[in-house]
Protein backbone atom coordinates (compact mmCIF):
# COMPACT_ATOMS: atom_id res chain seq x y z
CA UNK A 1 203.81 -160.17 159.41
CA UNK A 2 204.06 -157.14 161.64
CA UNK A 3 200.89 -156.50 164.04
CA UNK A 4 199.21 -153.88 163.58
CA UNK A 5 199.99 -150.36 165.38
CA UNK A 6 197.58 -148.68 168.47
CA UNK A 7 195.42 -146.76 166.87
CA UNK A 8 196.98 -143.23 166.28
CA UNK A 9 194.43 -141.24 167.70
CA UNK A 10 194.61 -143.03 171.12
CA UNK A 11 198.34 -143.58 170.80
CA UNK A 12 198.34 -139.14 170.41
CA UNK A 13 196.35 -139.10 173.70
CA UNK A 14 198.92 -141.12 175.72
CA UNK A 15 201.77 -138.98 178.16
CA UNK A 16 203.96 -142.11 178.93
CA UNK A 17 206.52 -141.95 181.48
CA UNK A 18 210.47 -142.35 180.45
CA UNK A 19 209.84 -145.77 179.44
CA UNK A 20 206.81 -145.37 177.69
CA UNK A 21 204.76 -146.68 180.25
CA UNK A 22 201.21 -145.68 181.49
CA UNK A 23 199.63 -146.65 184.27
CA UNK A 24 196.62 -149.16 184.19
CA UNK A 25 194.34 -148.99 187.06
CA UNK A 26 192.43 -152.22 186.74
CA UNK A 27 188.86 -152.22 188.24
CA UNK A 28 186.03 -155.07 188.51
CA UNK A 29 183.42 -153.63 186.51
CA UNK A 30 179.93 -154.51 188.02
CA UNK A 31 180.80 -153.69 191.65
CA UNK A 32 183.95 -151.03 191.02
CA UNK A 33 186.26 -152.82 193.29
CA UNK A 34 189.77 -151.75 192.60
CA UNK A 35 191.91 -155.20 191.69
CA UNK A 36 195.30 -153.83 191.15
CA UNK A 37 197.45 -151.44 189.01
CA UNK A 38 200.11 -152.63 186.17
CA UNK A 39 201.62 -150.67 183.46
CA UNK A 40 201.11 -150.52 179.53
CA UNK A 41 203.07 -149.38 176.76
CA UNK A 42 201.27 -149.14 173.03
CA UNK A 43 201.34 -152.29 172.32
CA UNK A 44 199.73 -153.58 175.66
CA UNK A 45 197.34 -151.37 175.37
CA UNK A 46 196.78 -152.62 171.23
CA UNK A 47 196.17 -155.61 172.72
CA UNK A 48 194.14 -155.09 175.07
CA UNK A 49 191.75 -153.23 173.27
CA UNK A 50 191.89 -155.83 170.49
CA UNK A 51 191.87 -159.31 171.84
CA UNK A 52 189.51 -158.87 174.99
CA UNK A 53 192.05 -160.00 177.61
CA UNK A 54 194.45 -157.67 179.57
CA UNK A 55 197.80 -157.07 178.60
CA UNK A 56 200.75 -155.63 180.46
CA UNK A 57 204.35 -154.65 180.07
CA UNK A 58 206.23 -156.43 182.97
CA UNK A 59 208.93 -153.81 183.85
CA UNK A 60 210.92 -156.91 185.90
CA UNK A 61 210.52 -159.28 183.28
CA UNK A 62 211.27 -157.02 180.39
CA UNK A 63 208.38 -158.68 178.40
CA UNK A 64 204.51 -158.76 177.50
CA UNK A 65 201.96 -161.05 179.68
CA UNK A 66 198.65 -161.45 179.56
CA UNK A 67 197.02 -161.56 182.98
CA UNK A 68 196.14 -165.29 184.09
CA UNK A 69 197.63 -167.13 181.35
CA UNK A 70 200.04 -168.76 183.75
CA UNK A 71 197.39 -168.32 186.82
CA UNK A 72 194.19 -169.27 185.71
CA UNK A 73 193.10 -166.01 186.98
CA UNK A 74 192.08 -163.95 183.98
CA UNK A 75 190.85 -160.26 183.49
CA UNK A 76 187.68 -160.16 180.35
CA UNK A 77 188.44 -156.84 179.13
CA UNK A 78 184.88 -155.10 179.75
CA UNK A 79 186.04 -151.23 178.96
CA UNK A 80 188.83 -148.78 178.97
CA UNK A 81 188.91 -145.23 179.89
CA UNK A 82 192.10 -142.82 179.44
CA UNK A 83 191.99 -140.01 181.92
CA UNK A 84 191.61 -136.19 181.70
CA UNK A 85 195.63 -135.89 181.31
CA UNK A 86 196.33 -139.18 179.03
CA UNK A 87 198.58 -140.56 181.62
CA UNK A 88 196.66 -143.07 182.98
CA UNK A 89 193.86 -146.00 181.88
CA UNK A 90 190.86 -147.69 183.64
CA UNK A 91 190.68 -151.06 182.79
CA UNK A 92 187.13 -152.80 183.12
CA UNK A 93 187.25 -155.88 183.47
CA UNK A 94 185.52 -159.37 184.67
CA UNK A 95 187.97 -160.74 186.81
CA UNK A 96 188.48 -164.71 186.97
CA UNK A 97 190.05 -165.46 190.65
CA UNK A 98 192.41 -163.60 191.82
CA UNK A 99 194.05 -160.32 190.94
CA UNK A 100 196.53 -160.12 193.14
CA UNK A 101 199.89 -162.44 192.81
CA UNK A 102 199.71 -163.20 196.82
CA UNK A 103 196.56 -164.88 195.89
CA UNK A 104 194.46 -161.97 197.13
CA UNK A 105 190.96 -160.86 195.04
CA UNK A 106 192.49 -157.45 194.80
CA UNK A 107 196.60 -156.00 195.40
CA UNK A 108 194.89 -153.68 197.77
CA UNK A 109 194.22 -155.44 200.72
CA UNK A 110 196.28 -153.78 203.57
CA UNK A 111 194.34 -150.25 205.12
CA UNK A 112 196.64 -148.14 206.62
CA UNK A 113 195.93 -146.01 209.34
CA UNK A 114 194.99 -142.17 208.17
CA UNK A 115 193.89 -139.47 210.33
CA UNK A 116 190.46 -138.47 210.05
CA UNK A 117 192.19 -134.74 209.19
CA UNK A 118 189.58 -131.80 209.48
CA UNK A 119 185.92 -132.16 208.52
CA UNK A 120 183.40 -128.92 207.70
């Protein structure tokens, strides 16, 4: 038996790239750290919504995983937000260990150096 389809009044508000991909943001929810960004077609996002755990589309892998079913590290699915333009989600979640693959709480742990640039 077939699953059943993203709901097609969120599925209308999606602008997917050439593969059908949006971009999830993923954010812990009680403190707003950002934990990393992965990408979701319809059906990723169907599951998501649906089964309380994160789901992406791996574009490498050519396949569906669910975040820290191999790791441990799991993402509780606490809320989801599409943005002003529909080509993009915020993913709150509770996140189990680490988010990052380099064992890292979060993907964004390098600063770079920016200029300060002009202030008022």
């Amino acid at each position: 038996m077939r699953p059943p389809a993203l709901d097609p009044t969120i599925a209308s508000r999606l602008k997917r790239d050439d593969h059908g991909l949006v971009a999830a943001v993923v954010q812990q929810h009680d403190t707003g750290e950002v934990l990393m960004v992965g990408w979701m077609d319809d059906e990723a996002l169907r599951r998501t919504l649906t089964e309380g755990r994160v789901t992406f589309w791996s574009r490498s892998r050519r396949e569906y995983w669910r975040k820290g079913d191999a790791s441990g590290h799991a993402q509780h699915v606490k809320g989801v937000a599409i943005d002003c333009d529909g080509d993009a989600l915020l993913v709150r979640v509770d996140q189990v260990g680490a988010a990052c693959h380099t064992g890292q709480r979060t993907c964004f742990h390098t600063d770079l150096p920016a200029a300060e640039g002009n202030r008022p």
